[in-house]
Protein backbone atom coordinates (compact mmCIF):
# COMPACT_ATOMS: atom_id res chain seq x y z
CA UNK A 1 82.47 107.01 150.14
CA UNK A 2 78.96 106.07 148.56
CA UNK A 3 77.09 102.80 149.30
CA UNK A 4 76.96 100.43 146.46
CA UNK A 5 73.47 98.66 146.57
CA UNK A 6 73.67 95.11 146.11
CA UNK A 7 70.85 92.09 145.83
CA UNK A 8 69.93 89.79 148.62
CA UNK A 9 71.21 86.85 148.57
CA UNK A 10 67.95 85.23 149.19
CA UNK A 11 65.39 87.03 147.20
CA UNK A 12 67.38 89.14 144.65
CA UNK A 13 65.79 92.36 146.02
CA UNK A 14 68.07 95.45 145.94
CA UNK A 15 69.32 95.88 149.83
CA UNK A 16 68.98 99.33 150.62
CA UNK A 17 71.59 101.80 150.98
CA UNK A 18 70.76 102.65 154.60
CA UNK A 19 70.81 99.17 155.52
CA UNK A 20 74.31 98.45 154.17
CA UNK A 21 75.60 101.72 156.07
CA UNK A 22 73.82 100.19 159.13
CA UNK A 23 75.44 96.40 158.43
CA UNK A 24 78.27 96.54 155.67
CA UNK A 25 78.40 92.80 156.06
CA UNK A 26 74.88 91.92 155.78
CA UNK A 27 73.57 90.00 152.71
CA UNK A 28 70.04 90.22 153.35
CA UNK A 29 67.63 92.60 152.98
CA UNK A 30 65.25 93.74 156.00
CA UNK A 31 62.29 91.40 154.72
CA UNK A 32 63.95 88.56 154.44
CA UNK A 33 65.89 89.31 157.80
CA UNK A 34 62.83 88.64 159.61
CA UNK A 35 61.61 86.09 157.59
CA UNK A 36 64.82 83.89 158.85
CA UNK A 37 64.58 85.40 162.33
CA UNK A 38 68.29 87.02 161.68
CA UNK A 39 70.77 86.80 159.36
CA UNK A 40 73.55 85.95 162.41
CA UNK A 41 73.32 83.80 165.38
CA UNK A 42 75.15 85.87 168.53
CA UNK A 43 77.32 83.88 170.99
CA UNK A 44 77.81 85.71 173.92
CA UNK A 45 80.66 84.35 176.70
CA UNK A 46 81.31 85.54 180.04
CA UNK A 47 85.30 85.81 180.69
CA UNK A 48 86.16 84.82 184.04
CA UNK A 49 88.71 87.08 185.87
CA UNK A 50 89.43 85.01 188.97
CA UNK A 51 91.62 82.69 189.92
CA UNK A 52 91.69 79.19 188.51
CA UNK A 53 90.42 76.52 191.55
CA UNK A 54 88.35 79.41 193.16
CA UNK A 55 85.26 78.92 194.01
CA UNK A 56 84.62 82.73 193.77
CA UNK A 57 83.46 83.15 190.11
CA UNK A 58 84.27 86.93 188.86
CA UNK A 59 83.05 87.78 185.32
CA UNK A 60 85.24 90.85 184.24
CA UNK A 61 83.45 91.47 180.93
CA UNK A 62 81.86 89.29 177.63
CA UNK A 63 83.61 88.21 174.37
CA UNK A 64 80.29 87.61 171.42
CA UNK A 65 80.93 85.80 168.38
CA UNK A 66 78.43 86.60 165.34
CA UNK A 67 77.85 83.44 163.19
CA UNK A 68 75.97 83.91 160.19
CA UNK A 69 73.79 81.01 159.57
CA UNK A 70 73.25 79.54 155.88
CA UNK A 71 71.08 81.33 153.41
CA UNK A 72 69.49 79.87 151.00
CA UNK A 73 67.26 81.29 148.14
CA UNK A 74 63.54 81.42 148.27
CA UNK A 75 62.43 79.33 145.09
CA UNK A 76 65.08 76.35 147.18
CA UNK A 77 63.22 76.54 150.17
């Protein structure tokens, strides 16, 4: 399947192809990526496997939530 190259959303620069393999969802291209420190903001939460009431806390793993914070175009900023 080929990569379509599409603009950023922020500058109108063509995102490259390797990029978009990389991140399919991104909208950004690598520039302005660090420019906004990061296209999403990463939740991370610790799941707790024991027992409700204990005072024993066991984490069995993580659950992460990617938010992708508001972009808006250069010539707005």
């Amino acid at each position: 399947m080929a990569i379509v190259p599409q603009p950023c959303a922020r500058c109108g620069a063509e995102i490259p192809a390797e990029r978009l393999e990389a991140l399919p969802e991104t909208m950004v291209c690598v520039k302005c990526s660090q420019e906004i420190g990061g296209e999403f903001q990463v939740i991370v939460t610790p799941e707790r496997t024991s027992k409700e009431g204990s005072l024993k806390k066991n984490y069995g793993g993580y659950t992460t939530r990617k938010i992708r914070k508001p972009i808006k175009r250069k010539d707005e900023v």
